[in-house]
PDB file of N, CA and C in Angstrom:
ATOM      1  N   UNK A   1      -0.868   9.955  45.207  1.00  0.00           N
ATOM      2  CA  UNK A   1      -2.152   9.386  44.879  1.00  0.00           C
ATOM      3  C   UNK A   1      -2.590   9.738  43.469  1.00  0.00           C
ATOM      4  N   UNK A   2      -2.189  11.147  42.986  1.00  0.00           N
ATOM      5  CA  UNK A   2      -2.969  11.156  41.519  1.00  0.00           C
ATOM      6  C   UNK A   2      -2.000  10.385  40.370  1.00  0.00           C
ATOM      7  N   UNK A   3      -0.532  10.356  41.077  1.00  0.00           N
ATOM      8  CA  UNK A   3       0.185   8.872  40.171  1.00  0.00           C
ATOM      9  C   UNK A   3      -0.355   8.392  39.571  1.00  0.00           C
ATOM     10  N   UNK A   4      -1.280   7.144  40.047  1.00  0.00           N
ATOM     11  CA  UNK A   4      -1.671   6.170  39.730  1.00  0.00           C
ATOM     12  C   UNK A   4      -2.958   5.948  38.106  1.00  0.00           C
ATOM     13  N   UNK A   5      -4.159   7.783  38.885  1.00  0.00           N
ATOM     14  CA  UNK A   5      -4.802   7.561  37.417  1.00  0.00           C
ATOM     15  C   UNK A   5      -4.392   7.906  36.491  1.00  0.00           C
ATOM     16  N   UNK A   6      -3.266   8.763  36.826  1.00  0.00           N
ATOM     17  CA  UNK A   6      -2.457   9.460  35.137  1.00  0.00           C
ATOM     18  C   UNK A   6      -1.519   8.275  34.612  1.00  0.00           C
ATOM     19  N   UNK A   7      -1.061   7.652  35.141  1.00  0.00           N
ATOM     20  CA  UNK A   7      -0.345   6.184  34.814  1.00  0.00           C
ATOM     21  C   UNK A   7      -0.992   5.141  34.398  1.00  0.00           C
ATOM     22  N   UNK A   8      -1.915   5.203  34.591  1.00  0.00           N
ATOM     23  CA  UNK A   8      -2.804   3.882  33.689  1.00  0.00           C
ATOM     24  C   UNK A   8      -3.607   4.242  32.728  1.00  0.00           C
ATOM     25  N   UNK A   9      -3.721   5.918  32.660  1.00  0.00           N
ATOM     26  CA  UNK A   9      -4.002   6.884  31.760  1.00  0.00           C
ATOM     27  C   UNK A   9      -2.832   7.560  30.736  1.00  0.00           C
ATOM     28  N   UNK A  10      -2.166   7.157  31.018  1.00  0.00           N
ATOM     29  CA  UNK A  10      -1.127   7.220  30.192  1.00  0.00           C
ATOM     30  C   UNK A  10      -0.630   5.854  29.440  1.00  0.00           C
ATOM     31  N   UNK A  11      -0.818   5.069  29.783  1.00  0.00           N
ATOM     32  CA  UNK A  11      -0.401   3.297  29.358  1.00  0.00           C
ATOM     33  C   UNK A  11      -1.484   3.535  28.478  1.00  0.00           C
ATOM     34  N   UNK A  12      -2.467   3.448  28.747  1.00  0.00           N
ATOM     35  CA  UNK A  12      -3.346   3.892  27.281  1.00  0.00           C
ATOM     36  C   UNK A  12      -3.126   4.079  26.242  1.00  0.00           C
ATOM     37  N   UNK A  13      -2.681   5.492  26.224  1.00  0.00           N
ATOM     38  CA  UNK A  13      -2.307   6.387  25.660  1.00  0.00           C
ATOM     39  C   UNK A  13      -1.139   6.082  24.475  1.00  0.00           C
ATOM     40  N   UNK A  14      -0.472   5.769  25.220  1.00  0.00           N
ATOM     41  CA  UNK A  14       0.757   4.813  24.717  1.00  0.00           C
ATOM     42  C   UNK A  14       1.136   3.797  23.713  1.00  0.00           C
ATOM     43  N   UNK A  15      -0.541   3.239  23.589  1.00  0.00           N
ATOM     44  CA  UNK A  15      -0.663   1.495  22.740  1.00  0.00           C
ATOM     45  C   UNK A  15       0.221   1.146  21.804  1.00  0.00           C
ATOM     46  N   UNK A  16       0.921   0.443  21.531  1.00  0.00           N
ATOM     47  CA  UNK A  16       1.532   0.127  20.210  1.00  0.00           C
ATOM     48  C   UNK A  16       0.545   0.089  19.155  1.00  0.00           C
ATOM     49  N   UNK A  17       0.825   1.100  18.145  1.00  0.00           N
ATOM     50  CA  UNK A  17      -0.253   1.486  16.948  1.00  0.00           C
ATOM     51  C   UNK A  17      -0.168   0.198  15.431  1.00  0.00           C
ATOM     52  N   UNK A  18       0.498  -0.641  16.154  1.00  0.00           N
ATOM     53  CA  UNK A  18       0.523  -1.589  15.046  1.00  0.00           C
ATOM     54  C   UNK A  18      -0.203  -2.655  15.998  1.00  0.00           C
ATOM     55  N   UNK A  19      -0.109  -3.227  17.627  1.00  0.00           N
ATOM     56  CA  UNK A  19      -1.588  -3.334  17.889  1.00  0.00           C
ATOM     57  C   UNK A  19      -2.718  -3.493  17.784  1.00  0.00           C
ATOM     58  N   UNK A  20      -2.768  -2.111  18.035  1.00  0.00           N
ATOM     59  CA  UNK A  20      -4.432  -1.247  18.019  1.00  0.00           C
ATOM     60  C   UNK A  20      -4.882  -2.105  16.221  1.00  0.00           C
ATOM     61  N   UNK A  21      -3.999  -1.582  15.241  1.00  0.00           N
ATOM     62  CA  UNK A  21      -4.459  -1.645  13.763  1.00  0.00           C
ATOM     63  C   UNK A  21      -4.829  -3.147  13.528  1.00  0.00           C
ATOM     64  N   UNK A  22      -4.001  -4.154  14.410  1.00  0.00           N
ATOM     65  CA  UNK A  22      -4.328  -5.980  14.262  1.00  0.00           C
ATOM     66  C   UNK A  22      -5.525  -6.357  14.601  1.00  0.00           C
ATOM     67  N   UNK A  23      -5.477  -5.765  16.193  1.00  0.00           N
ATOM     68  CA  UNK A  23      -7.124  -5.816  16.759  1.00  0.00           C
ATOM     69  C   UNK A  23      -7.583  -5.546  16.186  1.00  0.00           C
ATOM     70  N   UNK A  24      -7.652  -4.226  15.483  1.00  0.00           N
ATOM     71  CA  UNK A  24      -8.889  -3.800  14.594  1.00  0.00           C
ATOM     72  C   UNK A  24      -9.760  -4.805  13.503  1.00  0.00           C
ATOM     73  N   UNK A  25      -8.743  -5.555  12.899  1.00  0.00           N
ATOM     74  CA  UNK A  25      -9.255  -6.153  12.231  1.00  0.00           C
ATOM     75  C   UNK A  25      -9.980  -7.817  12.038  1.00  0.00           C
ATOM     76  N   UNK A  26      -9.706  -7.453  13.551  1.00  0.00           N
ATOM     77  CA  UNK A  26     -10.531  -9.488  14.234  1.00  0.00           C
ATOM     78  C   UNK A  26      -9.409 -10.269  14.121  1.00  0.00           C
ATOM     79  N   UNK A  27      -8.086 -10.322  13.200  1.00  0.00           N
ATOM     80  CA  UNK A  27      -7.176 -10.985  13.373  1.00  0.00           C
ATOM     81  C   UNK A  27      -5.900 -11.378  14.440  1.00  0.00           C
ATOM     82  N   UNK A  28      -6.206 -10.557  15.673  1.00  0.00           N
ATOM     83  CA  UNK A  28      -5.050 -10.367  16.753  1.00  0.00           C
ATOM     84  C   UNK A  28      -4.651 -11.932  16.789  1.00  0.00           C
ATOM     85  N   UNK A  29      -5.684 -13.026  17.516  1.00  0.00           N
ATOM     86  CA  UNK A  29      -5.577 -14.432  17.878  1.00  0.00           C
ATOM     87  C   UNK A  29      -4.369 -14.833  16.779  1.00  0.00           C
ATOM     88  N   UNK A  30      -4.848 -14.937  14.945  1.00  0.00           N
ATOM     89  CA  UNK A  30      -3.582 -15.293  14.215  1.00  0.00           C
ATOM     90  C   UNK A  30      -2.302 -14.547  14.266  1.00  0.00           C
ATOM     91  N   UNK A  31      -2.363 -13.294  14.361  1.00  0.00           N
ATOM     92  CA  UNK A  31      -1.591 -12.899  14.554  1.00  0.00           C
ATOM     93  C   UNK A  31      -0.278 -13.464  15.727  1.00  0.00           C
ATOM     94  N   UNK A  32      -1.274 -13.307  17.007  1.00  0.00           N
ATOM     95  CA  UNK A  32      -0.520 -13.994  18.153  1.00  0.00           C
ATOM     96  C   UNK A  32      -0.160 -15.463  17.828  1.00  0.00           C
ATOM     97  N   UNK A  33      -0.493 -16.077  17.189  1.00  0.00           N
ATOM     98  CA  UNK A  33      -0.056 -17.455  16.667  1.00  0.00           C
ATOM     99  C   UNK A  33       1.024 -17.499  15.784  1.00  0.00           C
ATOM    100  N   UNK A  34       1.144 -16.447  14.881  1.00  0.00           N
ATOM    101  CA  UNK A  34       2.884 -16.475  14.298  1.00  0.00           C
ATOM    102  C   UNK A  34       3.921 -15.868  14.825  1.00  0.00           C
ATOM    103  N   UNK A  35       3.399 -15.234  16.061  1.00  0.00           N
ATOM    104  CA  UNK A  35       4.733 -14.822  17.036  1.00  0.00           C
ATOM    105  C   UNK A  35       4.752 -16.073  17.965  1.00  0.00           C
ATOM    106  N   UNK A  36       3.798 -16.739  18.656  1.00  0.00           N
ATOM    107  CA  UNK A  36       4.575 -18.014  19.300  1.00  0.00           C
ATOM    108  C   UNK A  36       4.924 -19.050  18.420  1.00  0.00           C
ATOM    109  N   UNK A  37       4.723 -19.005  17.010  1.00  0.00           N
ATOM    110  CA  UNK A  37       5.372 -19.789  16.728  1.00  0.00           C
ATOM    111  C   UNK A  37       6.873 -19.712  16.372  1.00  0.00           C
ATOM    112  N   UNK A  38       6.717 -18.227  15.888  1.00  0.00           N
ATOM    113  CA  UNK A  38       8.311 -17.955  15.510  1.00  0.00           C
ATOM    114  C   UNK A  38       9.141 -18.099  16.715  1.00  0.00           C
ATOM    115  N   UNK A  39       8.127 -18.241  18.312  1.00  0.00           N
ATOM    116  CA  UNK A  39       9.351 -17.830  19.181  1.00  0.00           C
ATOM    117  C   UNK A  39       9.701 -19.358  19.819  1.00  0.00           C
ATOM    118  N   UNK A  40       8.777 -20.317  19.065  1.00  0.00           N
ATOM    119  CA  UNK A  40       9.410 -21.502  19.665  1.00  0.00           C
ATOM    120  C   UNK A  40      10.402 -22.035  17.884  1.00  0.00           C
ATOM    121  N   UNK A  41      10.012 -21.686  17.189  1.00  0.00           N
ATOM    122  CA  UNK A  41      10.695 -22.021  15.844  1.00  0.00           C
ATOM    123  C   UNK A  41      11.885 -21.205  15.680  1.00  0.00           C
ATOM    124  N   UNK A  42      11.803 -20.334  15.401  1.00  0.00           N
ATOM    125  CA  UNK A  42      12.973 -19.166  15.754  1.00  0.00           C
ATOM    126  C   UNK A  42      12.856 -19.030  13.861  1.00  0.00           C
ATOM    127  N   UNK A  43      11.976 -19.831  13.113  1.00  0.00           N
ATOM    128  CA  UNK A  43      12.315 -19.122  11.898  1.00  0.00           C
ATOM    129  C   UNK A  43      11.137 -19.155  11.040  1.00  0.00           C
ATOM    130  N   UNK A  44      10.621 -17.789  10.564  1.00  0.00           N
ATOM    131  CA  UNK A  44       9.216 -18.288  10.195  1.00  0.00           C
ATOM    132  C   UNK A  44       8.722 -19.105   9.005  1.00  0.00           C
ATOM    133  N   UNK A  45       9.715 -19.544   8.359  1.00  0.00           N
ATOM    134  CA  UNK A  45       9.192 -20.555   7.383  1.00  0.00           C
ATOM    135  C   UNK A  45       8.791 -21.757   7.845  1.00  0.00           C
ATOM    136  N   UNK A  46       9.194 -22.514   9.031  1.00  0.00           N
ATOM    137  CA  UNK A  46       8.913 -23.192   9.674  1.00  0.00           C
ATOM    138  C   UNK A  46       6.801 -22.878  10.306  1.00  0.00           C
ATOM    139  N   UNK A  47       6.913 -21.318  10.312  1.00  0.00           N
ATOM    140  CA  UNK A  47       5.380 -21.088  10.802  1.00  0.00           C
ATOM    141  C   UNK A  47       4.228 -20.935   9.592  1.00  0.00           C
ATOM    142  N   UNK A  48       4.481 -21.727   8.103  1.00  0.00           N
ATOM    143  CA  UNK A  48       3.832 -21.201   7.193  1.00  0.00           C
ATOM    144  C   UNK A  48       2.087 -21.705   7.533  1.00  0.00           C
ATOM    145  N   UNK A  49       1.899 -22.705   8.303  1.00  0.00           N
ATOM    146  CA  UNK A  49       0.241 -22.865   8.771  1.00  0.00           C
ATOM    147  C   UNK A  49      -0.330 -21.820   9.231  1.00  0.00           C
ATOM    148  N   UNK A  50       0.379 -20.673  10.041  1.00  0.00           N
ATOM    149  CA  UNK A  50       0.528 -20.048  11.080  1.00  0.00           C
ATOM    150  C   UNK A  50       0.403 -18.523   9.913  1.00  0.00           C
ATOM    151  N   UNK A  51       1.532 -18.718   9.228  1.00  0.00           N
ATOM    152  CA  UNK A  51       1.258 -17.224   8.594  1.00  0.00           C
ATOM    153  C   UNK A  51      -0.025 -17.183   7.516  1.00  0.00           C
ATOM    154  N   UNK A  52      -0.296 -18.439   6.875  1.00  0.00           N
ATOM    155  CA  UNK A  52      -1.002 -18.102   6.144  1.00  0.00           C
ATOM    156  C   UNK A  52      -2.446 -17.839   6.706  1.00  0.00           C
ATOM    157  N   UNK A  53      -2.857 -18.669   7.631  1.00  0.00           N
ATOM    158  CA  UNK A  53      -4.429 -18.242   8.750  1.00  0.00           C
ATOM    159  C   UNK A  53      -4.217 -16.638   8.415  1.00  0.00           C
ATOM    160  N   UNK A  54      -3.261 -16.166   9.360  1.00  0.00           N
ATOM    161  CA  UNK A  54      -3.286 -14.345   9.238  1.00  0.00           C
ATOM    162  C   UNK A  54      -3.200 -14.005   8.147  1.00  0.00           C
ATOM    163  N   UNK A  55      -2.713 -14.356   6.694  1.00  0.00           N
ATOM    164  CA  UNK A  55      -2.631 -13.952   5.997  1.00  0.00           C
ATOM    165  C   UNK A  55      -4.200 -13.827   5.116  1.00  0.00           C
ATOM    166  N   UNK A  56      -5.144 -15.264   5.253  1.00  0.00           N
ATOM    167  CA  UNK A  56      -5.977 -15.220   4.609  1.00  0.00           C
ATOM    168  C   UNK A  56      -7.239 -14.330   5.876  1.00  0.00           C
ATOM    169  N   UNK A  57      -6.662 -14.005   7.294  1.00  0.00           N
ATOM    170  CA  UNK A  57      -7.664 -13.570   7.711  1.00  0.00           C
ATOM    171  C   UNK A  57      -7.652 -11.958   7.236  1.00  0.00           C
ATOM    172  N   UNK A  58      -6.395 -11.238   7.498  1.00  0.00           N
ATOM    173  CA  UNK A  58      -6.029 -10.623   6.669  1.00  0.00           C
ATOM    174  C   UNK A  58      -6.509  -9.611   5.399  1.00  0.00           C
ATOM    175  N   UNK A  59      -6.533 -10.861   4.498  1.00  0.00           N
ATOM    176  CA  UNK A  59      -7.128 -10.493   3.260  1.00  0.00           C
ATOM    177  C   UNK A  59      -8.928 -10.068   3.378  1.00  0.00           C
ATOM    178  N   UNK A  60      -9.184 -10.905   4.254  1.00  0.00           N
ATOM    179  CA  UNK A  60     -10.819 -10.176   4.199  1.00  0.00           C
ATOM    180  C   UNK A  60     -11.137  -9.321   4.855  1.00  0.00           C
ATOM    181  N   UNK A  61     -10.234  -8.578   5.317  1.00  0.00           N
ATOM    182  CA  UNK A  61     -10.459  -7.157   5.550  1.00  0.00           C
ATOM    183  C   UNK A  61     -10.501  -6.187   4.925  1.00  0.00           C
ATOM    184  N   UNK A  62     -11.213  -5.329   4.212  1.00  0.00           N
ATOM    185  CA  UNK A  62     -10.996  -4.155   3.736  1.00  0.00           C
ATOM    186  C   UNK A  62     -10.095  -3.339   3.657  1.00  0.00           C
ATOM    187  N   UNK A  63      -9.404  -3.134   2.917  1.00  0.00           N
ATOM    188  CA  UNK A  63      -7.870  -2.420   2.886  1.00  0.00           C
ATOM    189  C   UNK A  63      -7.470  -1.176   3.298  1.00  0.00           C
ATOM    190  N   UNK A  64      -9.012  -0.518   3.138  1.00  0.00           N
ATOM    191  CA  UNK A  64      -9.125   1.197   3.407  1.00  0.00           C
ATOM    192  C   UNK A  64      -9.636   1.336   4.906  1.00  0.00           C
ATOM    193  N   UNK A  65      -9.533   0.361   5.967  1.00  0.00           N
ATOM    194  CA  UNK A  65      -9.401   0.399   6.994  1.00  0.00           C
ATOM    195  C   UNK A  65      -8.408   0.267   7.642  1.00  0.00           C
ATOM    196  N   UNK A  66      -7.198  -0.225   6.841  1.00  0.00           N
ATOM    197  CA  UNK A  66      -5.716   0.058   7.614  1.00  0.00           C
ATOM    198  C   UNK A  66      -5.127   1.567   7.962  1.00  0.00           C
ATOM    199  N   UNK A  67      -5.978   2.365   7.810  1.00  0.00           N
ATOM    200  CA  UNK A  67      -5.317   3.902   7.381  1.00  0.00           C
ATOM    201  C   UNK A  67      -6.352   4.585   8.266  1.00  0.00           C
ATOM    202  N   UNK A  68      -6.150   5.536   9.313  1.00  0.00           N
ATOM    203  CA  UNK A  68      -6.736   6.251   9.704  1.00  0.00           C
ATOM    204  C   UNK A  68      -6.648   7.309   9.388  1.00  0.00           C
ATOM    205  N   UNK A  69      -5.353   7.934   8.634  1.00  0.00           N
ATOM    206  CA  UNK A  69      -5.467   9.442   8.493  1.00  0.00           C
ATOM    207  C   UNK A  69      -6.134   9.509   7.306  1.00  0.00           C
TER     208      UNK A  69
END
């Protein structure tokens, strides 16, 4: 029984820290849009609508928020 809260307490724990850093910055949605595209394209020049959204969402983020330490 205590399995279960240390295991979903641990998945937490765990996050992929490149993730966490996308969310952070309101851009996850574009983001997630140049991985399905690459995964139905298979090559990302084919996704340049796709990279540039993230790229210009991206850019209006503050730079000194990519860095936590």
């Amino acid at each position: 029984m205590s399995e279960n809260p240390r295991g979903s307490r641990h998945s937490r724990e765990v996050e992929d820290p490149v993730e966490v850093l996308i969310r952070r910055t309101g851009c996850w949605d574009q983001h997630i849009a140049v991985v399905d595209c690459m995964g139905e394209k298979g090559d990302w020049r084919q996704c340049q609508v796709q990279v540039q959204q993230f790229k210009e969402c991206m850019s209006k983020k503050p730079s000194g928020s990519k860095e936590s330490s």
